[in-house]
Protein backbone atom coordinates (compact mmCIF):
# COMPACT_ATOMS: atom_id res chain seq x y z
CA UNK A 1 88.54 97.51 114.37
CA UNK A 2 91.66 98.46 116.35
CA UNK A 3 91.96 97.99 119.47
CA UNK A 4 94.33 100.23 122.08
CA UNK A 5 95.20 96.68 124.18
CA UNK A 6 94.98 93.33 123.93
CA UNK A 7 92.22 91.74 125.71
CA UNK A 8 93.96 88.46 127.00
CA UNK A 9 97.14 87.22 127.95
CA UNK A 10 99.97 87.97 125.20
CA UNK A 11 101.90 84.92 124.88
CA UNK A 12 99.70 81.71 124.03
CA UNK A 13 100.90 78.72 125.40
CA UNK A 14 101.79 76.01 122.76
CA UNK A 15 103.17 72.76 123.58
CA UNK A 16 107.53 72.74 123.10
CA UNK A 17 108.27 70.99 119.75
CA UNK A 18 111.61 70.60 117.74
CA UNK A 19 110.95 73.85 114.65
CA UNK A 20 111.48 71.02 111.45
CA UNK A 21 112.79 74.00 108.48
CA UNK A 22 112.56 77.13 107.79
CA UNK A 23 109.73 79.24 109.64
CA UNK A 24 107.03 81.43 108.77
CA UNK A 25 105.97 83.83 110.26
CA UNK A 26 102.26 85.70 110.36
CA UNK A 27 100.98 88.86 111.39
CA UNK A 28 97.69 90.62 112.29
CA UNK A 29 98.43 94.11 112.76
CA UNK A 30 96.53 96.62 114.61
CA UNK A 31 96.86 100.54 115.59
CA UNK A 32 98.98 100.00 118.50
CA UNK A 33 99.99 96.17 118.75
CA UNK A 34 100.83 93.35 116.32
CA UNK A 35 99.75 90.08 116.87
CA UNK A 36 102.35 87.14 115.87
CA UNK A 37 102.45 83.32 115.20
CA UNK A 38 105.36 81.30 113.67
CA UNK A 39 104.65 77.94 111.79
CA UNK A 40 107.80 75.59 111.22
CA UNK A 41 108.33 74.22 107.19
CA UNK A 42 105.26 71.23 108.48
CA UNK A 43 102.43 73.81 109.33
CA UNK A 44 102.98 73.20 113.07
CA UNK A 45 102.10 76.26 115.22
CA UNK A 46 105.10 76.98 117.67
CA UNK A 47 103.60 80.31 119.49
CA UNK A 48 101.78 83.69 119.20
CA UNK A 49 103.12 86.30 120.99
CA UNK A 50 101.93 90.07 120.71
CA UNK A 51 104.30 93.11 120.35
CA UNK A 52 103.75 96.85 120.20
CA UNK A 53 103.39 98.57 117.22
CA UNK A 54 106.85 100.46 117.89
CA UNK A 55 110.36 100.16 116.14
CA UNK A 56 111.61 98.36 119.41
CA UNK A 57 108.30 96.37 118.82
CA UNK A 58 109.59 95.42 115.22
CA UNK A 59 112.71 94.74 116.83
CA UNK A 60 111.33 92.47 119.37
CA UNK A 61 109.34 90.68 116.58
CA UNK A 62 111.84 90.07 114.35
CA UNK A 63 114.14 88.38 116.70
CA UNK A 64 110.97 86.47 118.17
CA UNK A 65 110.64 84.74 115.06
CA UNK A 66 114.64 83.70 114.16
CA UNK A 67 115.11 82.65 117.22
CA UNK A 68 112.68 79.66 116.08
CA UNK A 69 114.87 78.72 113.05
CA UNK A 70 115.82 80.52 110.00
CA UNK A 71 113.09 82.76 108.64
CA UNK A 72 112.07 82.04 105.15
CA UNK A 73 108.83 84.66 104.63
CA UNK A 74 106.23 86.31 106.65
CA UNK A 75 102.85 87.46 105.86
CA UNK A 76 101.24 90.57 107.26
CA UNK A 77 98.04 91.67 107.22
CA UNK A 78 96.94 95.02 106.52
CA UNK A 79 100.97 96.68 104.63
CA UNK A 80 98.73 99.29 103.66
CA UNK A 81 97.31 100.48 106.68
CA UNK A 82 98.69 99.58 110.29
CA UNK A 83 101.28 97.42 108.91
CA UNK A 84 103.09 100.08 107.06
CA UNK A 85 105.59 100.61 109.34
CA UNK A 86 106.24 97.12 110.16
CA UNK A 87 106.29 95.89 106.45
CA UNK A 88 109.37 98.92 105.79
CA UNK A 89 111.28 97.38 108.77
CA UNK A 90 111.00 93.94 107.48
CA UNK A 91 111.81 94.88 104.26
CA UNK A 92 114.30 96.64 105.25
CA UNK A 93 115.89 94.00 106.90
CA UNK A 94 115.79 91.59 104.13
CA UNK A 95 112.70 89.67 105.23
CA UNK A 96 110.85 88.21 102.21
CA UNK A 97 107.12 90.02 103.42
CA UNK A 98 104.01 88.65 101.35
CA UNK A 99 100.67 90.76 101.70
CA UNK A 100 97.92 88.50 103.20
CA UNK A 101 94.26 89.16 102.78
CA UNK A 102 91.64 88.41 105.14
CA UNK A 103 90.23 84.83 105.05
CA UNK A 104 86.47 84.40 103.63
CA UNK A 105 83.53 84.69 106.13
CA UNK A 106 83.34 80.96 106.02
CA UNK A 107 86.69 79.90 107.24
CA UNK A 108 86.38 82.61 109.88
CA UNK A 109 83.41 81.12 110.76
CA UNK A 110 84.48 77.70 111.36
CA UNK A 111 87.89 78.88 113.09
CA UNK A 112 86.58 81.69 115.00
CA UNK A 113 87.73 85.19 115.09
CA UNK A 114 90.36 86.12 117.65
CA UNK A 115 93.79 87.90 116.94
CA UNK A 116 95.60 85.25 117.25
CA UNK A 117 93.92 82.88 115.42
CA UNK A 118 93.96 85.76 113.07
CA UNK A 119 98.04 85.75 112.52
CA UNK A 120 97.79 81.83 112.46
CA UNK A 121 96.09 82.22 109.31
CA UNK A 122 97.89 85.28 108.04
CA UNK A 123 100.87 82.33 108.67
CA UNK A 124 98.90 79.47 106.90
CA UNK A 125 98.17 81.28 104.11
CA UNK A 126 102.12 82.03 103.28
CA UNK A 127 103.08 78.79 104.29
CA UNK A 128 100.18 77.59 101.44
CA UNK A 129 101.17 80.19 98.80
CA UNK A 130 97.88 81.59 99.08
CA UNK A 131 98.94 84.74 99.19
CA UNK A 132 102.04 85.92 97.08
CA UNK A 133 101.84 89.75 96.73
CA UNK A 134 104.60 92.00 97.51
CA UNK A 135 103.65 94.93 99.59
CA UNK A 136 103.93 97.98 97.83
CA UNK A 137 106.37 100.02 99.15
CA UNK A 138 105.74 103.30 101.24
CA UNK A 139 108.53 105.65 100.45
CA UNK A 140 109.75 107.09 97.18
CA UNK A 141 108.17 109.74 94.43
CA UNK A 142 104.98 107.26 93.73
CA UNK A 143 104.49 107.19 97.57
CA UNK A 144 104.38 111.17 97.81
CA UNK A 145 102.25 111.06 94.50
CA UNK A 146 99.41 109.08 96.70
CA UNK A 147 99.82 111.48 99.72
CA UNK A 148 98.92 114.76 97.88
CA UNK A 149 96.59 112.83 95.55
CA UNK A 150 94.88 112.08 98.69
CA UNK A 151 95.20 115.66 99.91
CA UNK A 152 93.81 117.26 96.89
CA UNK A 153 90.79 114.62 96.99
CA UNK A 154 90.25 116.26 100.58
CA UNK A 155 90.19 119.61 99.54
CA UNK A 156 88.05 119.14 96.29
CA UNK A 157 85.79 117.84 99.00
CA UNK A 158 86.03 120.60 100.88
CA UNK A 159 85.40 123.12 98.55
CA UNK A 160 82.60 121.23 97.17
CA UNK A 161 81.10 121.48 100.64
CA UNK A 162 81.78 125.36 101.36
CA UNK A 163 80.29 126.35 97.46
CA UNK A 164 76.97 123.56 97.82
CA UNK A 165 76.50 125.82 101.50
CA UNK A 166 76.75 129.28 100.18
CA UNK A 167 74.25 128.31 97.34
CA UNK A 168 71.65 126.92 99.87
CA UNK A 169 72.37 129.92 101.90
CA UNK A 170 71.39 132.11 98.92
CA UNK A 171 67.99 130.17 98.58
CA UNK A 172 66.24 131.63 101.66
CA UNK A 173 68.34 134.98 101.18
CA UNK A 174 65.98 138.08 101.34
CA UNK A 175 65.02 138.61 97.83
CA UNK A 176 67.39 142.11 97.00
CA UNK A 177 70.33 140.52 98.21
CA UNK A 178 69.18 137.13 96.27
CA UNK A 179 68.79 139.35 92.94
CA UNK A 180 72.50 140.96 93.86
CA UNK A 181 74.20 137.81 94.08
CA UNK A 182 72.27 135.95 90.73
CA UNK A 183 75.72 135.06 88.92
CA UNK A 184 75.98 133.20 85.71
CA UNK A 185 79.07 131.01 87.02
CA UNK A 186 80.36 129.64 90.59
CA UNK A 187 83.38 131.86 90.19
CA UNK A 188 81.58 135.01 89.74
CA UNK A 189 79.06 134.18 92.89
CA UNK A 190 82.21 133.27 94.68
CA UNK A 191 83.91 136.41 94.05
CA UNK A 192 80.61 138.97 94.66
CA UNK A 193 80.01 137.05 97.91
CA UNK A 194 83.74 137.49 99.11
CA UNK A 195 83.33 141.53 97.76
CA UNK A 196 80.23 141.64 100.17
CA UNK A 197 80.60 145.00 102.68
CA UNK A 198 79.90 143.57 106.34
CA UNK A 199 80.85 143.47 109.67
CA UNK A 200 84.16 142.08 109.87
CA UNK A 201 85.48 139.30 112.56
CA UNK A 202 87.40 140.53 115.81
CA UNK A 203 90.77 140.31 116.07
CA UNK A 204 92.36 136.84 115.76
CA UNK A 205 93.94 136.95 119.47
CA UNK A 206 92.47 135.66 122.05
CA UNK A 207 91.96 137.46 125.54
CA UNK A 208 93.01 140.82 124.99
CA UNK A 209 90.31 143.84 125.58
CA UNK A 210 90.37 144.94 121.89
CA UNK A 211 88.99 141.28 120.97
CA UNK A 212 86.53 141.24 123.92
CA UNK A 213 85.65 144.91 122.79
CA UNK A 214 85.17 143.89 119.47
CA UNK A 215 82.84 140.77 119.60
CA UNK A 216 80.71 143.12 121.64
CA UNK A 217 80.25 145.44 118.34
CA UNK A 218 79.96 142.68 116.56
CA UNK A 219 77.16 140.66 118.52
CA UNK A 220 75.37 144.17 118.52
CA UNK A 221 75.88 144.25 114.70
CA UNK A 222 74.07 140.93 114.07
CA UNK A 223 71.01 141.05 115.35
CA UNK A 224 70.23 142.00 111.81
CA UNK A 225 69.94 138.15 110.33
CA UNK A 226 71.23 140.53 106.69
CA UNK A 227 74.22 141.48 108.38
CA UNK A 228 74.42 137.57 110.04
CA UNK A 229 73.71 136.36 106.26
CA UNK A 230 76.53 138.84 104.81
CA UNK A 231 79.28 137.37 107.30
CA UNK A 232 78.59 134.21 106.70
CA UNK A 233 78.32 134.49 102.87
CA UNK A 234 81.52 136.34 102.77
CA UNK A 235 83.58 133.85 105.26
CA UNK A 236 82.19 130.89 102.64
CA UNK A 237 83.35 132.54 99.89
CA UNK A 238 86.94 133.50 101.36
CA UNK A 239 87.26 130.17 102.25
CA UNK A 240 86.39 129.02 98.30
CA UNK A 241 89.02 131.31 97.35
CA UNK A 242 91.83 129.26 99.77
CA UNK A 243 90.99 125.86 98.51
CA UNK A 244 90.78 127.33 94.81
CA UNK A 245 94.59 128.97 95.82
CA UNK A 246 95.76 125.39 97.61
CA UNK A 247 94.45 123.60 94.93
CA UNK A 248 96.35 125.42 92.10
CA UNK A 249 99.51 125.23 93.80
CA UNK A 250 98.94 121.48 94.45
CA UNK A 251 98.28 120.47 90.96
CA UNK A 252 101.02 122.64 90.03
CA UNK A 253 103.61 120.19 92.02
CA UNK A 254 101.50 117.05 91.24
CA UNK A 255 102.00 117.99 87.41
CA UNK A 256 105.86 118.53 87.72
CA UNK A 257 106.31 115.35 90.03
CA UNK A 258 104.27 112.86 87.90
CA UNK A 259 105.84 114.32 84.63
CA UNK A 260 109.43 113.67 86.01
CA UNK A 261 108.46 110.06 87.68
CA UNK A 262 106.10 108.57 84.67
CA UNK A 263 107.58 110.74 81.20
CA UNK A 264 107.14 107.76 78.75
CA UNK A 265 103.44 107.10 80.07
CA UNK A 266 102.54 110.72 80.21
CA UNK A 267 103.91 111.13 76.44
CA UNK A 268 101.06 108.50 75.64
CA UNK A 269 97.68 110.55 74.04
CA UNK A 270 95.21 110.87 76.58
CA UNK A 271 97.19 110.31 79.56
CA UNK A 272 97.66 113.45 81.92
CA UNK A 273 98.67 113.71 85.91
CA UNK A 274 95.24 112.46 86.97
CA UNK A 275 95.36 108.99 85.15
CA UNK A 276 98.76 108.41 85.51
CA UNK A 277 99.05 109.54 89.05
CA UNK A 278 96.14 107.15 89.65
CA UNK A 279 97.68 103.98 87.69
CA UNK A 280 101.22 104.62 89.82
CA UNK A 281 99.25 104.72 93.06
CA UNK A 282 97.85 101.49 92.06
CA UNK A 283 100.99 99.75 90.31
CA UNK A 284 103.12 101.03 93.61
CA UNK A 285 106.62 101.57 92.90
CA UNK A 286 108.03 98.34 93.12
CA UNK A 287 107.99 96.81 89.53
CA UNK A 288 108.68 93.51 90.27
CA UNK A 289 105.01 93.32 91.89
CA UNK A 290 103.74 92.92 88.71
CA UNK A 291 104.97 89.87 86.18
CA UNK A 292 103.12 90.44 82.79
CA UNK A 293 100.50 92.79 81.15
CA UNK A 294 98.03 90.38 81.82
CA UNK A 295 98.57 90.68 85.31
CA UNK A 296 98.13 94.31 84.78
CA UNK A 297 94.96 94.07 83.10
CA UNK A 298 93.76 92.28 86.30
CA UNK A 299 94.75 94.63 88.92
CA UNK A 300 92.97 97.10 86.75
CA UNK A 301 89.65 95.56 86.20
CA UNK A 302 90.23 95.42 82.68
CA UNK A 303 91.01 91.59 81.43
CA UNK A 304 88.18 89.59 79.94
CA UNK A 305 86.60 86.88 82.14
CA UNK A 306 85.09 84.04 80.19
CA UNK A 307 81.23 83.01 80.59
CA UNK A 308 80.69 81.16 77.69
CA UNK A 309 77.77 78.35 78.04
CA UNK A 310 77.13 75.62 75.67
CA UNK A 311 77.75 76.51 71.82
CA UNK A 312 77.74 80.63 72.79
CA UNK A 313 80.90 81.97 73.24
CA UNK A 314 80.85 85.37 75.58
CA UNK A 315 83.34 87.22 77.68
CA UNK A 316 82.24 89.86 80.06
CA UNK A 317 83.73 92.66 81.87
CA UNK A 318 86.00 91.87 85.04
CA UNK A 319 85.05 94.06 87.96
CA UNK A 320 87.76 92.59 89.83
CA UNK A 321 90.89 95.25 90.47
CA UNK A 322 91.24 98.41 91.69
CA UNK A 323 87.96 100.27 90.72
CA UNK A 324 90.04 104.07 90.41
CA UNK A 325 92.22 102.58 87.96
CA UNK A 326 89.58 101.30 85.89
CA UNK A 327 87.87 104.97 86.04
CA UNK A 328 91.13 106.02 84.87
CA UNK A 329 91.56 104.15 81.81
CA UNK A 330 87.96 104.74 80.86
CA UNK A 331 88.78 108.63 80.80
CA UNK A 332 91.55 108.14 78.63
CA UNK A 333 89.14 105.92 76.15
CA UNK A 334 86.46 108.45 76.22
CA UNK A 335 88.99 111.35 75.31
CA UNK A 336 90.62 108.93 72.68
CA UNK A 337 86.91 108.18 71.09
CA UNK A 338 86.26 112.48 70.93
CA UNK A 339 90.22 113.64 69.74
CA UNK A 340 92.36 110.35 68.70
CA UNK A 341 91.69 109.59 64.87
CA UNK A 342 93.17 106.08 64.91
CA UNK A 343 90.77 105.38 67.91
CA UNK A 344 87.66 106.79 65.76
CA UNK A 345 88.45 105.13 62.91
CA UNK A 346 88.34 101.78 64.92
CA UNK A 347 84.88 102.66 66.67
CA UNK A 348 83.86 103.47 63.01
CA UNK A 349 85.38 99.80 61.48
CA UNK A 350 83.95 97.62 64.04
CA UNK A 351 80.73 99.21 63.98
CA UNK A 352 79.44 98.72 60.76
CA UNK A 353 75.92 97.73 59.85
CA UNK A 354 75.23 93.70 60.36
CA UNK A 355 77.69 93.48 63.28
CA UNK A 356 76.82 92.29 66.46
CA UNK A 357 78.85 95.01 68.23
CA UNK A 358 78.13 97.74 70.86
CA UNK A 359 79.71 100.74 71.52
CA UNK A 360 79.93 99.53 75.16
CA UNK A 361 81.12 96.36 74.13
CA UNK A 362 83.78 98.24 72.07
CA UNK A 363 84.89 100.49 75.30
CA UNK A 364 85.48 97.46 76.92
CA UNK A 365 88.24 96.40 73.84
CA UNK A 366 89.63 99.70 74.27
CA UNK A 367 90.38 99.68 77.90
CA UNK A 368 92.29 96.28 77.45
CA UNK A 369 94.12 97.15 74.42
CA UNK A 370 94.89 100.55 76.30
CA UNK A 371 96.66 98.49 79.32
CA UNK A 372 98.54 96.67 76.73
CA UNK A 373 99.82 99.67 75.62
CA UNK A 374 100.78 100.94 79.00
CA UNK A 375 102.03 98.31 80.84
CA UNK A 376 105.90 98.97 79.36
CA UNK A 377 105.75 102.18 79.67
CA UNK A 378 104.71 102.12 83.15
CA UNK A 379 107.39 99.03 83.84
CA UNK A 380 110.17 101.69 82.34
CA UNK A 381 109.31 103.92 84.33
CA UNK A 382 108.76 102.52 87.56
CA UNK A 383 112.61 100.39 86.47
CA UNK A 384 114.16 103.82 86.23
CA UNK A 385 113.12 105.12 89.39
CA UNK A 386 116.20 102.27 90.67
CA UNK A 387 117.88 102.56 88.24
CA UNK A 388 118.51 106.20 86.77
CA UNK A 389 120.76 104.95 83.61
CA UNK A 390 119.71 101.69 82.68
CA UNK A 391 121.86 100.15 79.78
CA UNK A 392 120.31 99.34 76.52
């Protein structure tokens, strides 16, 4: 949980040694301070200090840890979250940044749990190689893909809300208005309820006599719980209608941006803006994060993990990766299995009578031959967002 302060002193004293090396530093990042620690090239700690979670704060950081000795990495906790902004400035600055996970429950137990014991081992585990990820990169088209993927997700939530309430609303309706509204689809209820004759709301400004005048009426007007059911019926609906409006225009833009970012995996059958908007959100836009297919299948939960025992040989699924990327490239399979005749015909082949195989089973095939088949595509893309004309 962040914290707003601190809660002891922000320099801990270490005792003054000769830095043997390069240094590394560590960070444990918070909403509005970031705890450091630098470790010479022999794992020795020479200090913690904290800094605020400003540019002059980067600033301050930065030269707190070369002033030690030349800088070779640092690790950072959180380059997602609240160490976005420091993990740009870094970057920016030429700073080789790893992204360090959290230690296990049983190292934290034996170490104890403090923030700066916290960027000691953010520090450890880059001096150890423990952690080698590059932070994905926050600015760009696949960084503006995430944002209004993320705002869309809100308002499908949203409107999901408003349409579940004017349906329960309609449940203890009086029965002629119940039998009005009884619409085959969600779009026809939503439009009848936003149709609804009612009292209206008062003006929208505040403080003037006509507004004052008017909440009067309309306080008078529902008494009636009909009227008070009419309003509200009609305000849930109108709202519907904004999200269904926002919405439209949002997947509108999300459709041209992910088309112009990601044309050779969009060309791909199956593949529309949702998937691929979802597997560049995971990839990130830095294509060097990623060194091989395999490593690909891994970050989407989709390479084989061996659990063979004795003389039986078995792989099972991975659920290791990012979970939304798997979901992703199950879609595309299951739209592959109902319209792609090359993907039929192998469902059909490797299920023939005396085989061992499952359709599940076969799925699973599917998903890792599928991120095979993406993985260049995605790398060409992601390469020509840097590089707008590569040569051949």
């Amino acid at each position: 949980m962040a914290r707003t302060r601190p809660k002891s002193n922000t320099t801990t004293p270490t005792p003054v040694i000769d830095p043997v090396g390069d240094i590394t530093g560590g960070v444990d990042t918070h909403l509005d301070f970031h705890v450091a620690a630098a470790k010479d090239s022999l794992g020795r700690l020479l200090g913690t200090q904290t800094f605020p979670a400003t540019q002059a704060g980067y600033t301050a950081l930065l030269a707190w840890l070369t002033h030690f000795g030349p800088l070779a990495l640092v690790g950072v906790e959180g380059t997602g979250s609240y160490g976005a902004g420091l993990t740009t400035y870094l970057t920016g600055q030429g700073v080789h940044v790893v992204e360090v996970n959290r230690p296990n429950r049983q190292k934290r137990r034996r170490t104890g749990k403090s923030d700066p014991q916290d960027a000691i081992n953010a520090a450890s585990a880059a001096l150890a190689g423990e952690d080698t990820a590059t932070p994905k990169l926050r600015h760009g088209p696949v960084e503006s893909i995430r944002v209004l993927r993320e705002a869309r997700h809100h308002l499908v939530k949203a409107r999901t809300a408003a349409i579940n309430t004017l349906k329960s609303l309609l449940v203890t309706a009086p029965t002629a208005l119940r039998e009005q509204l009884s619409a085959a689809s969600t779009a026809t209820l939503v439009a009848d309820c936003a149709a609804l004759p009612g009292p209206g709301l008062p003006p929208a400004r505040p403080g003037t006599p006509d507004r004052a005048q008017a909440s009067q009426h309309l306080a008078t007007q529902l008494r009636d719980s009909g009227e008070g059911l009419r309003l509200a019926l009609g305000e849930l609906a109108r709202a519907i209608q904004f999200y269904d409006q926002r919405l439209s225009e949002l997947d509108t833009t999300l459709s041209a941006l992910v088309a112009q970012t990601a044309p050779r995996t969009t060309a791909l059958y199956g593949l529309g803006t949702d998937t691929t908007g979802q597997l560049l959100t995971t990839v990130g836009e830095h294509p060097d994060r990623l060194h091989s297919q395999a490593a690909f299948a891994c970050l989407t939960g989709v390479a084989p993990v061996d659990a063979s025992s004795g003389k039986h040989e078995h792989h099972r699924l991975s659920r290791a990766g990012d979970r939304q990327a798997n979901a992703a490239l199950y879609r595309v399979v299951i739209v592959r299995l109902a319209h792609h005749q090359p993907t039929r015909a192998y469902l059909a082949a490797r299920l023939r009578p005396g085989t061992k195989m499952t359709k599940k089973h076969l799925i699973r095939c599917l998903k890792r031959y599928l991120a095979r088949e993406i993985y260049p595509r995605l790398m060409a893309d992601l390469a020509a967002l840097h590089d707008p004309q590569p040569t051949t």
